[in-house]
C-alpha atoms as a PDB file:
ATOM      1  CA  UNK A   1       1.804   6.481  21.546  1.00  0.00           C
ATOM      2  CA  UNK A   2       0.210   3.695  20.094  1.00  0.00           C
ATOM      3  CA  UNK A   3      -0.969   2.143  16.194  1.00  0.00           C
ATOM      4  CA  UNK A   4      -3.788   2.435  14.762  1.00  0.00           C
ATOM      5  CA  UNK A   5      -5.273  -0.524  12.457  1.00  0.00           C
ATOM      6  CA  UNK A   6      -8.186   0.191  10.835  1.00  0.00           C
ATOM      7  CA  UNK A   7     -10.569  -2.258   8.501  1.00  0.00           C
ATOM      8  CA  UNK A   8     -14.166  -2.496   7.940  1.00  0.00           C
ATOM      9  CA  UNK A   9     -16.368  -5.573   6.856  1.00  0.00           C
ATOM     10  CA  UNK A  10     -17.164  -3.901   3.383  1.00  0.00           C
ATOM     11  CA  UNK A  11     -13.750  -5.308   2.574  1.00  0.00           C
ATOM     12  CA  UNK A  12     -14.974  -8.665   2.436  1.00  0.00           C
ATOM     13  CA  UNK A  13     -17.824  -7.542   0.172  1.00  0.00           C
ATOM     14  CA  UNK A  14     -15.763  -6.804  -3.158  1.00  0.00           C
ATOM     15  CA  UNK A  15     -16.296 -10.091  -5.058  1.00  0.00           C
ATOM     16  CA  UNK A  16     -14.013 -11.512  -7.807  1.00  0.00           C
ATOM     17  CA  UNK A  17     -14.244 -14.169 -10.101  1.00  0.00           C
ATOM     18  CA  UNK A  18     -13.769 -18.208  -8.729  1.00  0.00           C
ATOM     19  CA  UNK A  19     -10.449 -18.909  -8.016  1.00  0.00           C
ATOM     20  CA  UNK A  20      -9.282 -15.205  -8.324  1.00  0.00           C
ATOM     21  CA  UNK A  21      -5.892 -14.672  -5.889  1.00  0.00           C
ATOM     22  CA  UNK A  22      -7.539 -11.362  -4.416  1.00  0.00           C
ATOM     23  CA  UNK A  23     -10.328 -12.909  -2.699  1.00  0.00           C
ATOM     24  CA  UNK A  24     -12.097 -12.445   0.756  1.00  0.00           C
ATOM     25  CA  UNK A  25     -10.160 -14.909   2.394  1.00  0.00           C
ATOM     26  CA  UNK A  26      -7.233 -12.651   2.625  1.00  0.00           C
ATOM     27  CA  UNK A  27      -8.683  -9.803   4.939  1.00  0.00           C
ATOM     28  CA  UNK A  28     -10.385 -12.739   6.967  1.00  0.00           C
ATOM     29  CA  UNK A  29      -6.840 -14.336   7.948  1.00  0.00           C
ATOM     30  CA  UNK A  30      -5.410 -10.969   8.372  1.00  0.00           C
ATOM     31  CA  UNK A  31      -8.361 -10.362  10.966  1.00  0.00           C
ATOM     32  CA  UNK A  32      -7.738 -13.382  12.748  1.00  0.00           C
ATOM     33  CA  UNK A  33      -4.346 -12.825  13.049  1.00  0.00           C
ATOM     34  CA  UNK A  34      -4.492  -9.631  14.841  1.00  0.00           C
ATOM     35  CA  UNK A  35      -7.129 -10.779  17.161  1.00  0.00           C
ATOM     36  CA  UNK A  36      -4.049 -12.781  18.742  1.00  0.00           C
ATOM     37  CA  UNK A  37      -3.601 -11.812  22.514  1.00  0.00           C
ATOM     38  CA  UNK A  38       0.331  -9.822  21.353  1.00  0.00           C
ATOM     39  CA  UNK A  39      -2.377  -7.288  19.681  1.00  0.00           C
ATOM     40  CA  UNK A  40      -4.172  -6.378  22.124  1.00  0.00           C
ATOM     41  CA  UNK A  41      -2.909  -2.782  22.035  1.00  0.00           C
ATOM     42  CA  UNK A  42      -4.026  -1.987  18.655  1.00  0.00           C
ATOM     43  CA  UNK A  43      -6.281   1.436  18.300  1.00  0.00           C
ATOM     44  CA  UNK A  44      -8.763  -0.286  16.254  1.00  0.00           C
ATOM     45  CA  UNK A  45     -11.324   1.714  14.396  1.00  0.00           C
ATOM     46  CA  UNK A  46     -13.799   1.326  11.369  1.00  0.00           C
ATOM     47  CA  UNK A  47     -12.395   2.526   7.738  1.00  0.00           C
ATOM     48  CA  UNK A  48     -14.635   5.408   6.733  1.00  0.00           C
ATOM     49  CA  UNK A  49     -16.374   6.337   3.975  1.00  0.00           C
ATOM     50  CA  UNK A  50     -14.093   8.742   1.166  1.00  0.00           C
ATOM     51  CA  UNK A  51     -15.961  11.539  -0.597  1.00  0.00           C
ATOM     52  CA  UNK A  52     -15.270  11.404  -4.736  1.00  0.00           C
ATOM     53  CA  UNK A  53     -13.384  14.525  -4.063  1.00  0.00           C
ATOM     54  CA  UNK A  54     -10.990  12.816  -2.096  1.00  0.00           C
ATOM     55  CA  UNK A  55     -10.419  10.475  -4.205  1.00  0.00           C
ATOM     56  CA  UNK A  56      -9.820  13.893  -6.959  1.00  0.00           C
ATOM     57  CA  UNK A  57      -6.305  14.261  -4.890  1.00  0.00           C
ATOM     58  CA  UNK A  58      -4.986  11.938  -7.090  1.00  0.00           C
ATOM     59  CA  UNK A  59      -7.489  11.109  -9.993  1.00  0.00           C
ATOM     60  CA  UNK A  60      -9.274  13.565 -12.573  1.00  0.00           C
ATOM     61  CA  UNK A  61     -12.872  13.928 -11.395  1.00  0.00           C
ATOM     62  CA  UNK A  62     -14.046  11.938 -14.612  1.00  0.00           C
ATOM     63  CA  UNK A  63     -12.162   8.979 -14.479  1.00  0.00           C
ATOM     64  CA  UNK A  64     -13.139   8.732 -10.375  1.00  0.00           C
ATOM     65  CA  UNK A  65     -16.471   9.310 -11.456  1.00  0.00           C
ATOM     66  CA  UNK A  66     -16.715   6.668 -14.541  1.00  0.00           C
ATOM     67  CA  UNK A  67     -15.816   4.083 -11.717  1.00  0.00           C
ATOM     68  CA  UNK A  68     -18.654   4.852  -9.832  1.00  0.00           C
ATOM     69  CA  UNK A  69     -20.657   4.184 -12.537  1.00  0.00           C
ATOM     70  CA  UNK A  70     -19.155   1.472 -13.717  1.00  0.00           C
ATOM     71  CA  UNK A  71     -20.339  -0.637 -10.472  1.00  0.00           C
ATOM     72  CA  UNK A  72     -22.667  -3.058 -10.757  1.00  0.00           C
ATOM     73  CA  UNK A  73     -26.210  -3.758  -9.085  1.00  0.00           C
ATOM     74  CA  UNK A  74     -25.687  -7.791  -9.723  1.00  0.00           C
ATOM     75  CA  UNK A  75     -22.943  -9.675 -10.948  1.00  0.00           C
ATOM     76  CA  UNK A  76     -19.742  -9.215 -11.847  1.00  0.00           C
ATOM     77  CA  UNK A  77     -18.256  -6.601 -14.356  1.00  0.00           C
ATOM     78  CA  UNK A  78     -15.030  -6.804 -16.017  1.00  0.00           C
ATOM     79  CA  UNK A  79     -12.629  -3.404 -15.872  1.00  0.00           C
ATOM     80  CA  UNK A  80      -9.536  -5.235 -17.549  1.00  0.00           C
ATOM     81  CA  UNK A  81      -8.224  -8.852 -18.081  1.00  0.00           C
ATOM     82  CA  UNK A  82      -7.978  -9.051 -14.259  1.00  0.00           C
ATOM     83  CA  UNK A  83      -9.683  -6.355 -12.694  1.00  0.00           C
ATOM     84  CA  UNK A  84     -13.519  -6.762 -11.561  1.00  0.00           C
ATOM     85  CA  UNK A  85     -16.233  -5.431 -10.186  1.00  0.00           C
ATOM     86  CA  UNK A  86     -19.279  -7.205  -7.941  1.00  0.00           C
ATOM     87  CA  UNK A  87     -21.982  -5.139  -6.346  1.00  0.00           C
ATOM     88  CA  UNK A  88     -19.886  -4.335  -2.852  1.00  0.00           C
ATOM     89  CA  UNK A  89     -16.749  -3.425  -4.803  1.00  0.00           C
ATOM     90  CA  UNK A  90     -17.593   0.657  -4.884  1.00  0.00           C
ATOM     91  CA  UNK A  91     -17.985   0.313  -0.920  1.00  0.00           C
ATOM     92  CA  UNK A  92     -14.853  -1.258  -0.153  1.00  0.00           C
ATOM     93  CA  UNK A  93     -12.913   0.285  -2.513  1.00  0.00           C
ATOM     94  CA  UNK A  94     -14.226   3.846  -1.015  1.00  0.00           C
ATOM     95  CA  UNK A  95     -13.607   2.227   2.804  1.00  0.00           C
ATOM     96  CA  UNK A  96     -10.011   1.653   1.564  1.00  0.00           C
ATOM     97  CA  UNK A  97      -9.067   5.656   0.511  1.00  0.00           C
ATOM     98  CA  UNK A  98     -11.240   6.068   3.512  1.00  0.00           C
ATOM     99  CA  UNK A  99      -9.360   4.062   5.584  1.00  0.00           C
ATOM    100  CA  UNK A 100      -6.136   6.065   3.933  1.00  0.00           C
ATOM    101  CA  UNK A 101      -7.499   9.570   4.596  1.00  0.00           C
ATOM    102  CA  UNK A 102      -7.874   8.657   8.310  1.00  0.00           C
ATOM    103  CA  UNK A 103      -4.611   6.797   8.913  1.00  0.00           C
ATOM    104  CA  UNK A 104      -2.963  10.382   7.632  1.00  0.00           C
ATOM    105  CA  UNK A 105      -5.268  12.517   9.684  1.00  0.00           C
ATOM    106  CA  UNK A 106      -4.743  10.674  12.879  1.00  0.00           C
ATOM    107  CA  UNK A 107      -0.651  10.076  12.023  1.00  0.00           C
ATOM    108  CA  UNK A 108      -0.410  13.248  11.283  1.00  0.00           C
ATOM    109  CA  UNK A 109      -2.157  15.390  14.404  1.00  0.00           C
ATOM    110  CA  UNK A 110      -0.388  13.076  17.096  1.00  0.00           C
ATOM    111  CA  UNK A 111      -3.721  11.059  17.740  1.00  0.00           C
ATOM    112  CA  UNK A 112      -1.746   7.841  17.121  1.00  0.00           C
ATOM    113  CA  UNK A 113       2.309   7.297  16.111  1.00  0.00           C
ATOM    114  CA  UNK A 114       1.557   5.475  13.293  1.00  0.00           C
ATOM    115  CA  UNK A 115      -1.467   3.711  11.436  1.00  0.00           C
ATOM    116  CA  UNK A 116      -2.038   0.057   9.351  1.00  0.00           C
ATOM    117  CA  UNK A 117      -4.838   0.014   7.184  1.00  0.00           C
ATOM    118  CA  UNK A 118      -5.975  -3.883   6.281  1.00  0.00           C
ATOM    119  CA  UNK A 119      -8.089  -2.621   3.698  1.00  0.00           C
ATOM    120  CA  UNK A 120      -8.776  -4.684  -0.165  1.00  0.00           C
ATOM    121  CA  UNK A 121      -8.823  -3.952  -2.875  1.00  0.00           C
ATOM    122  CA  UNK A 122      -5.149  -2.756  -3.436  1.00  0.00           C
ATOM    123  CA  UNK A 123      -4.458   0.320  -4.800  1.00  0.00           C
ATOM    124  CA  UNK A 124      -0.991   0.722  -6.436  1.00  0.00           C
ATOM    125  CA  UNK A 125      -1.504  -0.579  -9.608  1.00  0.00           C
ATOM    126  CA  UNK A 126      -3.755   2.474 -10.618  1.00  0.00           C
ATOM    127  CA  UNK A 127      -2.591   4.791 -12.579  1.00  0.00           C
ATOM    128  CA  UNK A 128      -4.403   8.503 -12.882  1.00  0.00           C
ATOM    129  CA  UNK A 129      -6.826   7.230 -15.381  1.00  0.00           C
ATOM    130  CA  UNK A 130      -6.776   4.008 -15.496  1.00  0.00           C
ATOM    131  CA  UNK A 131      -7.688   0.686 -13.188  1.00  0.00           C
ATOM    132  CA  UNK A 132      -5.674  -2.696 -13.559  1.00  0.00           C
ATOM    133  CA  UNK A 133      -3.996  -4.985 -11.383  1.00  0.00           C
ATOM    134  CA  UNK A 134      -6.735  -5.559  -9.003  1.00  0.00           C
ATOM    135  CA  UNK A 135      -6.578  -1.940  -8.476  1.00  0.00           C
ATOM    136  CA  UNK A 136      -9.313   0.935  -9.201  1.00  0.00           C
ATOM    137  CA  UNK A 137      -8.232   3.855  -6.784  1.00  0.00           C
ATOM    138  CA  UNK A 138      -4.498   4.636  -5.740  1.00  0.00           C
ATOM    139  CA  UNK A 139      -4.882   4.945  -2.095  1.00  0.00           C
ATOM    140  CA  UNK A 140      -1.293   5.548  -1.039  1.00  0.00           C
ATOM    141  CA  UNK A 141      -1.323   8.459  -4.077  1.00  0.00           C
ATOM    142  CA  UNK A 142      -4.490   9.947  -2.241  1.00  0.00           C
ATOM    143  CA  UNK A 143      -3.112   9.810   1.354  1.00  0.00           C
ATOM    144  CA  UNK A 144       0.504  11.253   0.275  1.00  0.00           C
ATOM    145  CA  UNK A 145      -2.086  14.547  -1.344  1.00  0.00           C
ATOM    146  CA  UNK A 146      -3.935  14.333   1.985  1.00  0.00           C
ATOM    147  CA  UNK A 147      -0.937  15.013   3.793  1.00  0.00           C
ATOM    148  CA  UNK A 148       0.474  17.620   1.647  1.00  0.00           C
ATOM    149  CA  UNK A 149      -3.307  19.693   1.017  1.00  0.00           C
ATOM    150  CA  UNK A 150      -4.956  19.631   5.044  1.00  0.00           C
ATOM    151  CA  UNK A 151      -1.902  18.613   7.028  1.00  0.00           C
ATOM    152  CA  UNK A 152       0.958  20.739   5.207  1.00  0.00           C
ATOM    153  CA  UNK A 153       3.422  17.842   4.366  1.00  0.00           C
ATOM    154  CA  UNK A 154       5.951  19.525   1.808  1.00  0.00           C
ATOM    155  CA  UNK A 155       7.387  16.336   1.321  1.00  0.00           C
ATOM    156  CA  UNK A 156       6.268  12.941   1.371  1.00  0.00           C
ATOM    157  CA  UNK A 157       7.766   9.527   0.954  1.00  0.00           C
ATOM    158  CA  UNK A 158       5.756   5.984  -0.422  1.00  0.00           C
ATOM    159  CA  UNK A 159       7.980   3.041  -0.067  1.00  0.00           C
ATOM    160  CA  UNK A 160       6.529   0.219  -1.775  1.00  0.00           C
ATOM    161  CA  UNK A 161       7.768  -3.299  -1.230  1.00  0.00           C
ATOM    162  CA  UNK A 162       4.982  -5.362  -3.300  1.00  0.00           C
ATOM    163  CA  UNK A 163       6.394  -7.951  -5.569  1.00  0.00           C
ATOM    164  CA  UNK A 164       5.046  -6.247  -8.558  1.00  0.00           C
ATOM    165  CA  UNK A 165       5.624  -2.715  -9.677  1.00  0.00           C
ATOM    166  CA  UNK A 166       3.719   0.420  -8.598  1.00  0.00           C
ATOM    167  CA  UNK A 167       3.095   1.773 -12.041  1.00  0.00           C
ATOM    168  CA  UNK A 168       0.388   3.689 -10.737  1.00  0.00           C
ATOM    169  CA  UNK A 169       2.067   5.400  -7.997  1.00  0.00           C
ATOM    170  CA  UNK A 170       5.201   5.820 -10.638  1.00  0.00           C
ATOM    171  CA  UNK A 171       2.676   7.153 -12.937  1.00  0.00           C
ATOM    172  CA  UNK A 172       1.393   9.510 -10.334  1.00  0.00           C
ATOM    173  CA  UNK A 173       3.726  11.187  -8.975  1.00  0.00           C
ATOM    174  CA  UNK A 174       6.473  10.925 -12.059  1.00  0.00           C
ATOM    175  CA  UNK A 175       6.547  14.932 -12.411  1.00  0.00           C
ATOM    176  CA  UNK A 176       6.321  15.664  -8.869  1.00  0.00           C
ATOM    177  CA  UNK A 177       9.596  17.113  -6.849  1.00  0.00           C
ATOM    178  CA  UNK A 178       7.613  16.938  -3.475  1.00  0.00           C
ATOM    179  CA  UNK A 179       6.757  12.995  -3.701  1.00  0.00           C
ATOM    180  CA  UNK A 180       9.631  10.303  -3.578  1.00  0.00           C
ATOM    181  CA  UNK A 181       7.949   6.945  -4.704  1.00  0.00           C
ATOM    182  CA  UNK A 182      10.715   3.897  -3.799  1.00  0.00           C
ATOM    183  CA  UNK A 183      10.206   0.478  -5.127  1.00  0.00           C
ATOM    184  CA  UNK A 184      11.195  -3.352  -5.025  1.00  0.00           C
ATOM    185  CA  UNK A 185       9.938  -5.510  -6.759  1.00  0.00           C
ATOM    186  CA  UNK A 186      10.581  -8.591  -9.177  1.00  0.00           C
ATOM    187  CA  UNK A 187      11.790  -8.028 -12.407  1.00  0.00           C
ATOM    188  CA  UNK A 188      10.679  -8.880 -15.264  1.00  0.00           C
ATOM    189  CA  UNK A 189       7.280  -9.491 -13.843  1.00  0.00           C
ATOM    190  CA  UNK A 190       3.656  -7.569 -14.276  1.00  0.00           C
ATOM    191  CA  UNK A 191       3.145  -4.738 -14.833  1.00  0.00           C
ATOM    192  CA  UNK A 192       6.254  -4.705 -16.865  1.00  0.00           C
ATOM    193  CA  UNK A 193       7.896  -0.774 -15.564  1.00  0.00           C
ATOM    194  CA  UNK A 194       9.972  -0.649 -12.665  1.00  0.00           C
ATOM    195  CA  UNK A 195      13.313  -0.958 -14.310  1.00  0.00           C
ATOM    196  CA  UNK A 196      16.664   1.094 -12.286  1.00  0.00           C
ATOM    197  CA  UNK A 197      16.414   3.265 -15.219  1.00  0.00           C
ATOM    198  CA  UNK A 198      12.964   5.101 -14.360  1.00  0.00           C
ATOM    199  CA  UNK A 199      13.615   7.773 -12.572  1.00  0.00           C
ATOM    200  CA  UNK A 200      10.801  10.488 -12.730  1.00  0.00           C
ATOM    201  CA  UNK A 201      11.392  14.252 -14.139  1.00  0.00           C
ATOM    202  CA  UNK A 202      12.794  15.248 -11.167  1.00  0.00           C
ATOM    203  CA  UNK A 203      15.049  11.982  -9.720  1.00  0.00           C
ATOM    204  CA  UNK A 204      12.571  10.963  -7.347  1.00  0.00           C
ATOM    205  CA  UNK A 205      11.462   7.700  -8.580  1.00  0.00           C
ATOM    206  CA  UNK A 206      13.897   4.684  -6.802  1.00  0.00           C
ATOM    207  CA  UNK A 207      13.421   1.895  -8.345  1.00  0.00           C
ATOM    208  CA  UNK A 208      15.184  -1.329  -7.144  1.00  0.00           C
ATOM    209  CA  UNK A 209      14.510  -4.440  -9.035  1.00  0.00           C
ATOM    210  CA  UNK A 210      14.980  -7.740  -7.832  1.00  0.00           C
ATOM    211  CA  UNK A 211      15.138 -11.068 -10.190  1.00  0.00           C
ATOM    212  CA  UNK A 212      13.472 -14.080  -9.962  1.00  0.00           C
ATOM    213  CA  UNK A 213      14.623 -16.302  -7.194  1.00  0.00           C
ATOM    214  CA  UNK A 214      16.142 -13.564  -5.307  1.00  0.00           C
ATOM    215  CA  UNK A 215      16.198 -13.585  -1.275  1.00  0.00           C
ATOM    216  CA  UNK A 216      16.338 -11.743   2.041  1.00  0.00           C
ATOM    217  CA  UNK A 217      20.071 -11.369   1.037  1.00  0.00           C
ATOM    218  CA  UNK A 218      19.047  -9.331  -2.144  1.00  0.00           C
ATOM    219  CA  UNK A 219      16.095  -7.619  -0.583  1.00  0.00           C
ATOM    220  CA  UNK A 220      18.269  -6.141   2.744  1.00  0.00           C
ATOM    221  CA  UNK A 221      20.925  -4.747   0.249  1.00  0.00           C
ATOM    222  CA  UNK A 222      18.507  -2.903  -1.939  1.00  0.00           C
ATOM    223  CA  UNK A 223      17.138  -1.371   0.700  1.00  0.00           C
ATOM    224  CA  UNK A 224      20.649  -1.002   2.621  1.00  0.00           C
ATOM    225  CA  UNK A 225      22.221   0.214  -0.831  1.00  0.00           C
ATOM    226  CA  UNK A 226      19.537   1.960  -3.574  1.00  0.00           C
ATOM    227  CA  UNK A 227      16.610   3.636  -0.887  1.00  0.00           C
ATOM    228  CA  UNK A 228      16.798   3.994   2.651  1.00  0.00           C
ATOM    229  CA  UNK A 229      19.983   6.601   1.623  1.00  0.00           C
ATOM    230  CA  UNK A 230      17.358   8.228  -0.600  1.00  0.00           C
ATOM    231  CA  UNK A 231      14.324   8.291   1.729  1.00  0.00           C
ATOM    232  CA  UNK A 232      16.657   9.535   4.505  1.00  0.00           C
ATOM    233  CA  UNK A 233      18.472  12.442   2.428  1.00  0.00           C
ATOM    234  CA  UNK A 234      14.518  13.478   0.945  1.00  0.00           C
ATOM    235  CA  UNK A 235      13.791  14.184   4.754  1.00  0.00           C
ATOM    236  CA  UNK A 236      10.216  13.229   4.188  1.00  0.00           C
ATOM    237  CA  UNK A 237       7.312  14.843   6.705  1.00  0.00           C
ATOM    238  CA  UNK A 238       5.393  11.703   6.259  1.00  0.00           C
ATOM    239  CA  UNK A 239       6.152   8.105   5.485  1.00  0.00           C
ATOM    240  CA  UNK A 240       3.794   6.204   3.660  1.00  0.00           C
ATOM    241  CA  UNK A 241       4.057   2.002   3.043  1.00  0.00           C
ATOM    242  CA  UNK A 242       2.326   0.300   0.017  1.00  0.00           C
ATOM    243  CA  UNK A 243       2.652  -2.935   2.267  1.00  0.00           C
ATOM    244  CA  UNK A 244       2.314  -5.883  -0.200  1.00  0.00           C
ATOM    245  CA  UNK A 245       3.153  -9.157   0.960  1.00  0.00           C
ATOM    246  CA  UNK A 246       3.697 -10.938  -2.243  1.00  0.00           C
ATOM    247  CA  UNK A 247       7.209 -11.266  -1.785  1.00  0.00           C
ATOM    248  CA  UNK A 248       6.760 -13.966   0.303  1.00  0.00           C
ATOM    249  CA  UNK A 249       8.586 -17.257  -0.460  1.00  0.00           C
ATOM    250  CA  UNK A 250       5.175 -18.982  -0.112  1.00  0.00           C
ATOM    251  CA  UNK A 251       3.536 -16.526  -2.426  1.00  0.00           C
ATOM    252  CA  UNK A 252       1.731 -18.363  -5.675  1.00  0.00           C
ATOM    253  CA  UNK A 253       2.280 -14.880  -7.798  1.00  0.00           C
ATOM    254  CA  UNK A 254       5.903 -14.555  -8.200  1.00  0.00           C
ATOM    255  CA  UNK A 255       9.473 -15.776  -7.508  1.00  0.00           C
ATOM    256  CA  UNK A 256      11.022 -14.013  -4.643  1.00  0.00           C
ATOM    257  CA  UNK A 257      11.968 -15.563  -1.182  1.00  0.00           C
ATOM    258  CA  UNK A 258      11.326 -12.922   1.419  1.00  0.00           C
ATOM    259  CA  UNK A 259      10.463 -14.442   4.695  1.00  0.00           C
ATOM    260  CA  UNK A 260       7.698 -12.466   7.533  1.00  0.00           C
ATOM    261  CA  UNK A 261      11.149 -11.716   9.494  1.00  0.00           C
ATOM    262  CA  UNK A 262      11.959  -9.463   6.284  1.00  0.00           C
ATOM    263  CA  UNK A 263       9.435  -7.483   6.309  1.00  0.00           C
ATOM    264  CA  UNK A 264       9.913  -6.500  10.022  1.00  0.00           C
ATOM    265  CA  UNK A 265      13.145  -5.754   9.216  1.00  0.00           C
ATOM    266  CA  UNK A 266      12.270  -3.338   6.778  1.00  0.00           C
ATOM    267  CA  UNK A 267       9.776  -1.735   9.070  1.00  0.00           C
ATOM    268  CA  UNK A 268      12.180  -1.301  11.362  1.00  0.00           C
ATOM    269  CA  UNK A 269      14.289   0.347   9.058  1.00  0.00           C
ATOM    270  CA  UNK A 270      11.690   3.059   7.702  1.00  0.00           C
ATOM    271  CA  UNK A 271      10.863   3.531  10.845  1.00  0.00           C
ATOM    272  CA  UNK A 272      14.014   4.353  11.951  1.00  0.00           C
ATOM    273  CA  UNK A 273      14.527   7.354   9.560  1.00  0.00           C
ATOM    274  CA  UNK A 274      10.704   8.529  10.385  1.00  0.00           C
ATOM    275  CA  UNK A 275      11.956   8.918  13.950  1.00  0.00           C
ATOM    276  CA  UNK A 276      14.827  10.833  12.845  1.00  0.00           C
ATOM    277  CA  UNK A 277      13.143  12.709  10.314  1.00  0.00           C
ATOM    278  CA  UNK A 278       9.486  13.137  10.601  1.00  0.00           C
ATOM    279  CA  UNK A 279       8.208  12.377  14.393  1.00  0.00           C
ATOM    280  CA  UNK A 280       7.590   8.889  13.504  1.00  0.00           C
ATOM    281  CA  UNK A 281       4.854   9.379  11.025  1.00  0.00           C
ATOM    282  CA  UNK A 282       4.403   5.972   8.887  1.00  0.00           C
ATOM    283  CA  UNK A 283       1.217   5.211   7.230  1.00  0.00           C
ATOM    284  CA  UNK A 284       1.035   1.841   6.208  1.00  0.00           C
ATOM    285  CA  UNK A 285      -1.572   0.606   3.712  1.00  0.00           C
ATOM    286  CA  UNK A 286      -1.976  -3.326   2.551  1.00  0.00           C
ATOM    287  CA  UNK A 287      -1.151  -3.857  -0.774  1.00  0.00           C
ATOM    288  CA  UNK A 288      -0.657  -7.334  -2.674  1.00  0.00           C
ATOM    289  CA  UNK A 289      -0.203 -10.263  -0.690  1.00  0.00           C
ATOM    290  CA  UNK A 290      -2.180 -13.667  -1.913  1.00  0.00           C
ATOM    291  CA  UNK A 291      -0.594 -17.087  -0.113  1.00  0.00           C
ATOM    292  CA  UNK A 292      -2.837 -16.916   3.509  1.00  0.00           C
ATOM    293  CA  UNK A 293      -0.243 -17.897   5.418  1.00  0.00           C
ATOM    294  CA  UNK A 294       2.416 -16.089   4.313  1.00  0.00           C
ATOM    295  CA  UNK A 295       0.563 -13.265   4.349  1.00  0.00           C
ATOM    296  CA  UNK A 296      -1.068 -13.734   7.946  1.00  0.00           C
ATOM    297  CA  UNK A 297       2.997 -14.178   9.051  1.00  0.00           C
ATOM    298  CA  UNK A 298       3.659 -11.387   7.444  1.00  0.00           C
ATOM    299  CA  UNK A 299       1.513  -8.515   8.366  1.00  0.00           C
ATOM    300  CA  UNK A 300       1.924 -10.086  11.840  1.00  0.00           C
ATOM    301  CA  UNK A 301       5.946  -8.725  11.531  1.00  0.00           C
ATOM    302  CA  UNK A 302       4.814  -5.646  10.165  1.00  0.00           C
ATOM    303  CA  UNK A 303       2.315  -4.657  12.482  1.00  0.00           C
ATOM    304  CA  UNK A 304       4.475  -5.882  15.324  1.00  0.00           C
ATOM    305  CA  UNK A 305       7.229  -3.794  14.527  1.00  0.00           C
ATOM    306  CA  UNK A 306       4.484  -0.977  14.229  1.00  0.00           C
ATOM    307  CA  UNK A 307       3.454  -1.556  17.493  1.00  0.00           C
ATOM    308  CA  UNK A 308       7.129  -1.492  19.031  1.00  0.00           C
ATOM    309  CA  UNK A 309       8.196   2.296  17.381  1.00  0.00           C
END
């Protein structure tokens, strides 16, 4: 059985402002990384195209349609204080639920044990109706419904390690018994949610906040102590990874000190209950992640430890 990683040149066409920390550059060095010989094995296929009823999974139909229109045929436009659009944005951002969709589909028929999707712009940041953070469409919201509507997942598990706070995947799935959505992140920090406290309607919201400074140390006991008991005991069918790498020590954004070998680690941990619980299914979609070296090293130990389930 072998990983899938799957990326399209679209992503490099979703244009931000000068100087803005989600830029190009960062699917170019992740690229280049996996073109190293130790990849060689990688199923690698084109993201596809998502229909706007995909996208409806996990966004009402107006909202995914008002950012459709909201794309520009020159220049930029501004969504929020931080959140743009250039002419390629509606592509890539389309590519990326694409690129979502078919991770799950081939995860979860046996085509491939488990799936990486290098994708930009992130995702996790938007909420049902609303874009911010870099973020217009919640791709790991749509590919946890895409498991659940054609593949028959009952239950489905996002563990999200970006530095800052999933409020959009929070927001998403907050009512829903069938979705566990796990988090670390820093605290206090944008968006601002995340705190222990937050817990969803039906206790399936794990949040795990880390403070400013905090390490590998830290990191490995939250995961140890407040979620991989939780993932594990919510016997997921799939297991999907908002895979930000802003955690980094290196990372401009925040204040955390994770190094690449942490984030293998904690592959290797999810992946551990997915073998016990769910076949090995892990879907693992890029998230944050703005330092280019830190983030190169770092999908590098993710993708590795993909590669060796």
């Amino acid at each position: 059985m072998s990983t899938l990683y799957l990326f399209h040149p679209a992503a490099l066409d979703h244009r931000t402002p000068l100087g803005h920390p989600e830029r190009p550059d960062r699917v170019r060095v992740i690229e280049r990384i996996l073109e190293d010989e130790r990849f060689s094995a990688l199923v690698r296929e084109q993201a596809p195209m998502a229909t706007p009823e995909l996208v409806a999974l996990a966004h009402p139909e107006a909202y995914v349609a008002a950012i459709a229109e909201a794309a520009p045929t020159e220049g930029l436009v501004a969504i929020d204080a931080d959140t743009s659009m250039s002419p390629g944005t509606y592509e890539a951002v389309m590519r990326g639920v694409g690129a979502a969709v078919q991770a799950v589909d081939e995860v979860m028929t046996g085509k491939v044990k488990n799936a990486f999707s290098g994708m930009r712009p992130p995702g996790h940041h938007a909420e049902r109706t609303r874009a911010m953070g870099f973020c217009f469409y919640n791709n790991a919201a749509v590919a946890a419904r895409h498991a659940q509507k054609a593949h028959g997942a009952e239950r489905v598990a996002i563990m999200d390690w970006d530095v800052h706070h999933g409020n959009g995947t929070q927001d998403i799935f907050w009512d829903d018994k069938s979705v566990l959505y796990a988090s670390t992140h820093q605290m206090p920090l944008y968006p601002g949610t995340g705190a222990a406290s937050e817990r969803g309607t039906h206790d399936t919201i794990v949040n795990a906040p880390l403070r400013p400074g905090d390490g590998s140390e830290a990191f490995r006991e939250a995961f140890e102590v407040a979620i991989l008991p939780r993932i594990e005991s919510f016997a997921p069918d799939l297991i999907v990874i908002s895979a930000g790498f802003d955690a980094h020590w290196r990372d401009p954004l925040a204040n955390l000190n994770l190094t690449e070998e942490d984030f293998g680690w904690a592959t290797r941990k999810l992946l551990d209950i997915a073998e016990r619980r769910c076949g090995g299914r892990v879907v693992s979609l890029l998230e944050g992640g703005y330092d280019l070296e830190g983030l190169a090293r770092s999908v590098a130990a993710h993708v590795k430890a993909l590669m060796e389930a």
